[in-house]
PDB file of N, CA and C in Angstrom:
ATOM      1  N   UNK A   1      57.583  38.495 -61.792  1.00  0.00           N
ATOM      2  CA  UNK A   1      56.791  37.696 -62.710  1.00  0.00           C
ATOM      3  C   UNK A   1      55.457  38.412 -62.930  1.00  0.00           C
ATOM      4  N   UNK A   2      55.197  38.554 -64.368  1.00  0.00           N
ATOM      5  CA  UNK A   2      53.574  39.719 -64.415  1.00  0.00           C
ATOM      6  C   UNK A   2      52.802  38.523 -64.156  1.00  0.00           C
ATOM      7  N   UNK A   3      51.471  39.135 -63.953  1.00  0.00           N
ATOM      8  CA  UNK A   3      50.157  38.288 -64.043  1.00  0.00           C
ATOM      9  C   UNK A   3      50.486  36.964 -65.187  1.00  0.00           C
ATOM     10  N   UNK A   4      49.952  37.690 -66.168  1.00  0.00           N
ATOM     11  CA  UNK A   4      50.156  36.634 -67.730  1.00  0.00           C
ATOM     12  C   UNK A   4      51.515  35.098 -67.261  1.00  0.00           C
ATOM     13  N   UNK A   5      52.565  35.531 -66.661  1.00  0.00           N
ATOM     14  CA  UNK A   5      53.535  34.447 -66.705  1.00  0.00           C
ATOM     15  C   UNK A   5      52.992  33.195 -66.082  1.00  0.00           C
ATOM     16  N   UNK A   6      52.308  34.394 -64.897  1.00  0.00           N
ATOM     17  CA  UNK A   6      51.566  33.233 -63.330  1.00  0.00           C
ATOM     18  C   UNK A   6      50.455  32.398 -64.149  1.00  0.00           C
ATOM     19  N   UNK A   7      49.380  32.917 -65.100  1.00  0.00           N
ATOM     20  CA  UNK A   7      49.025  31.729 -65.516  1.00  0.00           C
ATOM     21  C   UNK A   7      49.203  30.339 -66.229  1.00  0.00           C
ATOM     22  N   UNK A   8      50.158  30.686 -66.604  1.00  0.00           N
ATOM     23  CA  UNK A   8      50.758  29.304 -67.091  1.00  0.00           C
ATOM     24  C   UNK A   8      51.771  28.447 -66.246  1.00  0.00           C
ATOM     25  N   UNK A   9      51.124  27.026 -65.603  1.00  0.00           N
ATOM     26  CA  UNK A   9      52.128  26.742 -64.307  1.00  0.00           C
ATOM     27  C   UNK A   9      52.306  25.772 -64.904  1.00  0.00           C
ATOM     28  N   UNK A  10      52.334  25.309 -66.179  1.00  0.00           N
ATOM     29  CA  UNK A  10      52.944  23.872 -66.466  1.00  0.00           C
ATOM     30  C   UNK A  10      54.131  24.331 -67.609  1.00  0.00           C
ATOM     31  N   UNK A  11      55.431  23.638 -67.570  1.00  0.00           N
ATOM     32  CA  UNK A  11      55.970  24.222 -68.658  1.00  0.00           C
ATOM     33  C   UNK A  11      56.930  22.750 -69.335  1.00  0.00           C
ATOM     34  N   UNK A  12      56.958  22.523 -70.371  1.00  0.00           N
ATOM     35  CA  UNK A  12      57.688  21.508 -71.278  1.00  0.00           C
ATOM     36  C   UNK A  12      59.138  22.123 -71.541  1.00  0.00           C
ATOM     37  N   UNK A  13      60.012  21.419 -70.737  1.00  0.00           N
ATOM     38  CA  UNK A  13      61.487  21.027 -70.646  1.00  0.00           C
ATOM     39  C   UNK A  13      62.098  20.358 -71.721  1.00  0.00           C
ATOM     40  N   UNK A  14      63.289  21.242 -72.635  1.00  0.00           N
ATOM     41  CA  UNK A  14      64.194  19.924 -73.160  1.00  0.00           C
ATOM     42  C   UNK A  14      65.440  19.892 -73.043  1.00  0.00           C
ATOM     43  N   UNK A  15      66.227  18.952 -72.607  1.00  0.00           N
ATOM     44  CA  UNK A  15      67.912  19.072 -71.904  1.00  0.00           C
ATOM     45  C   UNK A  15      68.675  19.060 -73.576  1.00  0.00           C
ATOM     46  N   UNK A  16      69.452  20.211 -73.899  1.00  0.00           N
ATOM     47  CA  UNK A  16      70.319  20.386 -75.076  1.00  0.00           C
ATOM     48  C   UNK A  16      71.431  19.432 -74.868  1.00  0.00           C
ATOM     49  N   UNK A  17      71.850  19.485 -73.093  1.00  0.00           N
ATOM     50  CA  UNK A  17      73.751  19.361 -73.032  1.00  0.00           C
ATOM     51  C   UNK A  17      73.448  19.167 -71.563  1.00  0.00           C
ATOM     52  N   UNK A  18      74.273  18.466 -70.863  1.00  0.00           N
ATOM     53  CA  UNK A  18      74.160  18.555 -69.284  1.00  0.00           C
ATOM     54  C   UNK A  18      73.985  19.597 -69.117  1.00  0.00           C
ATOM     55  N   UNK A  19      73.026  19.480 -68.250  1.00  0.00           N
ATOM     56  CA  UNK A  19      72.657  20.291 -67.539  1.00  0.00           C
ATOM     57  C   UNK A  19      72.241  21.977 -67.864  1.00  0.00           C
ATOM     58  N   UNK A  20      71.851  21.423 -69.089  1.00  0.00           N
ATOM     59  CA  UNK A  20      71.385  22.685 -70.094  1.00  0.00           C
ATOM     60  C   UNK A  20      69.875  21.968 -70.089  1.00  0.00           C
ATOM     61  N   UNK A  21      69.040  23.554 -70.019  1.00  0.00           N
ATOM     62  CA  UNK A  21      67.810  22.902 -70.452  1.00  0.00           C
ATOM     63  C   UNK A  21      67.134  24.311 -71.256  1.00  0.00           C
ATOM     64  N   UNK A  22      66.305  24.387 -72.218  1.00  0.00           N
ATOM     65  CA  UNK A  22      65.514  24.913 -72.479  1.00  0.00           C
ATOM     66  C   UNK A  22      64.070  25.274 -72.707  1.00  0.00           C
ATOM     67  N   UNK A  23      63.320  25.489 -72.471  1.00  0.00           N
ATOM     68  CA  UNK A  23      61.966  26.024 -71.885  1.00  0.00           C
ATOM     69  C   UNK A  23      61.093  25.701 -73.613  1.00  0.00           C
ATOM     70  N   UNK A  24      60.079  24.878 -73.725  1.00  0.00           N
ATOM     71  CA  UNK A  24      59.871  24.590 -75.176  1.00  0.00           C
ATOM     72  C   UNK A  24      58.627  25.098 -75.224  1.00  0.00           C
ATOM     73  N   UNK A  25      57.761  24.993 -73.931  1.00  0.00           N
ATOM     74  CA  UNK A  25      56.519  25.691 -74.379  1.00  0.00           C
ATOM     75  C   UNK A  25      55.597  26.027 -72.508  1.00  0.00           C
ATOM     76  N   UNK A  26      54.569  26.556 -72.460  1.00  0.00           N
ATOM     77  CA  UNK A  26      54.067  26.667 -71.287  1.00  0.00           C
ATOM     78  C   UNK A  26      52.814  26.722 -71.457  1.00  0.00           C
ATOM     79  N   UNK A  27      52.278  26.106 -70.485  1.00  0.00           N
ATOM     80  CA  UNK A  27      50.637  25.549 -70.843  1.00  0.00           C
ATOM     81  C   UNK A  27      50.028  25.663 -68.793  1.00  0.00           C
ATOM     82  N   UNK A  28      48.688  26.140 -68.961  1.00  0.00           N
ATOM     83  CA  UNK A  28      47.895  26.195 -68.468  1.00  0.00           C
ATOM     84  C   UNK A  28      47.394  24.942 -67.739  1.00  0.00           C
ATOM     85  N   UNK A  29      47.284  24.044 -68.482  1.00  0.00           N
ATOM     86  CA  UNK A  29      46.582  22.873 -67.842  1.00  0.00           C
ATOM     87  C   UNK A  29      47.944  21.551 -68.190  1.00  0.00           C
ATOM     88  N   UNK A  30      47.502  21.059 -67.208  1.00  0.00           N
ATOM     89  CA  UNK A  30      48.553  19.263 -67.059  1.00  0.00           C
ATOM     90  C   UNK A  30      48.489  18.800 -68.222  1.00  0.00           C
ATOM     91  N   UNK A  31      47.369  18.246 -68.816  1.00  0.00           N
ATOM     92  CA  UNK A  31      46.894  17.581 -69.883  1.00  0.00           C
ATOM     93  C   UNK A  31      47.412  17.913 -71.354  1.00  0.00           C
ATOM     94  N   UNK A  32      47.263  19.091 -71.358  1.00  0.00           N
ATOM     95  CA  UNK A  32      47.728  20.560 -72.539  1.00  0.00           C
ATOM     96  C   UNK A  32      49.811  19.708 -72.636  1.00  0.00           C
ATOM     97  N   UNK A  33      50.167  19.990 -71.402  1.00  0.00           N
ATOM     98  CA  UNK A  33      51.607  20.081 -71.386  1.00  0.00           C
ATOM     99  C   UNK A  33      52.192  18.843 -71.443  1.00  0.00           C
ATOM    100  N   UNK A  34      51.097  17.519 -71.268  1.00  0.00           N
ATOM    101  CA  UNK A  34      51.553  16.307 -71.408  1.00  0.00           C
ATOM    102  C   UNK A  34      51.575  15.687 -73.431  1.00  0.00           C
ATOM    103  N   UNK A  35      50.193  16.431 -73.622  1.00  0.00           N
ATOM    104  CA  UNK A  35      50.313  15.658 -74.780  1.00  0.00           C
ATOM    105  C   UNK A  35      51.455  16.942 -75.998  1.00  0.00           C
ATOM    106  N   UNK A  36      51.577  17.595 -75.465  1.00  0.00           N
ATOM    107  CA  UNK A  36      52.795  18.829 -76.349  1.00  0.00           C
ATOM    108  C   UNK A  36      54.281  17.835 -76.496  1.00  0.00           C
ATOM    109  N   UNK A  37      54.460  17.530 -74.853  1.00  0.00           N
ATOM    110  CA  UNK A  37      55.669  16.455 -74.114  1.00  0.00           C
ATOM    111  C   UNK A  37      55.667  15.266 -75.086  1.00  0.00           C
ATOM    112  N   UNK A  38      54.699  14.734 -75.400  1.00  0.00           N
ATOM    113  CA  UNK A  38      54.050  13.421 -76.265  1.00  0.00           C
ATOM    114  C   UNK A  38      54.800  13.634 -77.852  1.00  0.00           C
ATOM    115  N   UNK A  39      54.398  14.666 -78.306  1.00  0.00           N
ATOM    116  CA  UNK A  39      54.643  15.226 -79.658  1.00  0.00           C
ATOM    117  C   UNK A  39      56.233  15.871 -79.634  1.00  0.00           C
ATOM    118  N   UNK A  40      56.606  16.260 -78.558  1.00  0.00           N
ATOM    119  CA  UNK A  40      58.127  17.606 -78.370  1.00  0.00           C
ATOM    120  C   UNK A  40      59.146  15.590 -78.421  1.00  0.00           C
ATOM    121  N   UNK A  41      58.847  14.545 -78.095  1.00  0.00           N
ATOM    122  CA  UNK A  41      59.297  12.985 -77.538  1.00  0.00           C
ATOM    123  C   UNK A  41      59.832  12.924 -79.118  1.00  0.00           C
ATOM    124  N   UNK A  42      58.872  13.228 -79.999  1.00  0.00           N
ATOM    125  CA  UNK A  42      59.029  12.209 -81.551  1.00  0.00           C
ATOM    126  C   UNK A  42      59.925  13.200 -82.491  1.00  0.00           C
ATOM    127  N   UNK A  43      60.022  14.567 -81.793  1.00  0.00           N
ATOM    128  CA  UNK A  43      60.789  15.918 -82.621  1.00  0.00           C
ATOM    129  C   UNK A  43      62.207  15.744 -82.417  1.00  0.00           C
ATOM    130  N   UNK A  44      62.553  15.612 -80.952  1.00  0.00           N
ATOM    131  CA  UNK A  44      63.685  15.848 -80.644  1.00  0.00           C
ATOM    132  C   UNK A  44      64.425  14.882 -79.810  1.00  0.00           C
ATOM    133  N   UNK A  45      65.710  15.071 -80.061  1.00  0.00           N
ATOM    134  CA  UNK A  45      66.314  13.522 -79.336  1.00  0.00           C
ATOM    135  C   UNK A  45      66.557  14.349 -77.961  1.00  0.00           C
ATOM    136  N   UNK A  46      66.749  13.513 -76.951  1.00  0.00           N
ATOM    137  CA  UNK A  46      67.113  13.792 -75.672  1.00  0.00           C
ATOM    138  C   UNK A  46      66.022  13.939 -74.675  1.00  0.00           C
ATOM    139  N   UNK A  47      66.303  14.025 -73.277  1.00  0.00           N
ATOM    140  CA  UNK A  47      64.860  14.190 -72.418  1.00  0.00           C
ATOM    141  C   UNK A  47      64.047  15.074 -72.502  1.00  0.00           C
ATOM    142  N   UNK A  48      62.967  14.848 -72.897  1.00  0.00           N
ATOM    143  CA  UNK A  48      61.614  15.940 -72.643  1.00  0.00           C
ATOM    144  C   UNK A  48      61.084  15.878 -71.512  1.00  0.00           C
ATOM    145  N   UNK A  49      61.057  16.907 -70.710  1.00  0.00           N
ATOM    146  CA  UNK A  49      60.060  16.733 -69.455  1.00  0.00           C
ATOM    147  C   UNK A  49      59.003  17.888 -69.279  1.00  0.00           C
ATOM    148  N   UNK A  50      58.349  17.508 -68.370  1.00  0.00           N
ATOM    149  CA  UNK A  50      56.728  18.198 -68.074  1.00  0.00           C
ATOM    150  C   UNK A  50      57.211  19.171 -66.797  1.00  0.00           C
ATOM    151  N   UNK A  51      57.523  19.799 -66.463  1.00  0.00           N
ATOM    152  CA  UNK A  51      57.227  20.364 -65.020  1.00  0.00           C
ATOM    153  C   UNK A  51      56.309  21.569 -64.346  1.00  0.00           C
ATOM    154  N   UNK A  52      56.038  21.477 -63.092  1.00  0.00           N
ATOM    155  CA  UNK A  52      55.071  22.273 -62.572  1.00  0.00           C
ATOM    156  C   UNK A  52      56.182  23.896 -62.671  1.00  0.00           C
ATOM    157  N   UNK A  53      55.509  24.775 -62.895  1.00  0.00           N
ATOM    158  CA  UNK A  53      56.529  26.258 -62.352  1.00  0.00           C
ATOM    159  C   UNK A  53      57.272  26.217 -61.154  1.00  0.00           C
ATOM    160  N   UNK A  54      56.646  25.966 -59.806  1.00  0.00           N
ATOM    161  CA  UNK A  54      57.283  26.003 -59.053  1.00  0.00           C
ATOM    162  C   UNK A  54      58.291  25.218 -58.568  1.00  0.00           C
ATOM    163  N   UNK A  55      58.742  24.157 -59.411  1.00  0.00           N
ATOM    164  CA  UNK A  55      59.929  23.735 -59.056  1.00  0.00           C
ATOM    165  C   UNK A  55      60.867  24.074 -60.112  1.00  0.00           C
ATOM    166  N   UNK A  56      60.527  24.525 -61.272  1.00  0.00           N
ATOM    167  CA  UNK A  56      62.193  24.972 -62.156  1.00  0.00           C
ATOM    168  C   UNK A  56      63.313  25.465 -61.117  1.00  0.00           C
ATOM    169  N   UNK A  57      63.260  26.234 -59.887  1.00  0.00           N
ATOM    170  CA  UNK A  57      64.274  26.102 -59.185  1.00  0.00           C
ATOM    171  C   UNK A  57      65.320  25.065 -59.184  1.00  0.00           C
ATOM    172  N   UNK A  58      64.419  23.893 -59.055  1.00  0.00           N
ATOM    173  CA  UNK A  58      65.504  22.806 -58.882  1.00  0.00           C
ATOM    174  C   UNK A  58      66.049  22.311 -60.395  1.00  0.00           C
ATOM    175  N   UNK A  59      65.892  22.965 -61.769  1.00  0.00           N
ATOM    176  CA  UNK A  59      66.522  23.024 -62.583  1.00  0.00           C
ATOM    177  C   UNK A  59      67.786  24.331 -62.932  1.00  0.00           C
ATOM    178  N   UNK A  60      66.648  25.133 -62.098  1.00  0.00           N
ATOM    179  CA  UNK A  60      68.263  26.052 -62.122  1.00  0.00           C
ATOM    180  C   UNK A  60      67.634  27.046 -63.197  1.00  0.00           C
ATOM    181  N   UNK A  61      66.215  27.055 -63.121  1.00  0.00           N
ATOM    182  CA  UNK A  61      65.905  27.869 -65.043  1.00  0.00           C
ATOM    183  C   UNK A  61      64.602  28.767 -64.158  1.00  0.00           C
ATOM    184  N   UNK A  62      64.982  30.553 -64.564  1.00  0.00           N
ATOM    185  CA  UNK A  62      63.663  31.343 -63.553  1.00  0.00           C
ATOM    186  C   UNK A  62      62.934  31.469 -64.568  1.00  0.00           C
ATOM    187  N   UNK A  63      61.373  31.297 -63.793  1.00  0.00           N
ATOM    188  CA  UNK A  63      60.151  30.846 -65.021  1.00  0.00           C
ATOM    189  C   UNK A  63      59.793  32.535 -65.087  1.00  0.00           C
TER     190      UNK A  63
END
């Protein structure tokens, strides 16, 4: 992972298909990645989620 990736530890999740997910945007600050999550809610059908970097592991997706 270069420098540049490590700063961005928040990243906006959207599930296509079980257990499919794709990576919609990555943000710096909580706040940044909540209200993106807010706006990514009214675009697209299905779950949007917020997560920290260090757990995409437990999605199965390398940041």
């Amino acid at each position: 992972m270069t420098y540049q990736q490590q700063l961005f530890d928040w990243v906006v999740l959207r599930e296509v298909s079980t257990c499919n997910w794709v990576v919609l945007s990555q943000f710096r600050r909580r706040c940044d990645a909540e209200g993106y999550q807010r706006i990514a809610k009214t675009l697209f059908t299905g779950p949007v989620e917020v997560v920290f970097r260090n757990r995409l592991t437990e999605f199965g997706i390398s940041g």
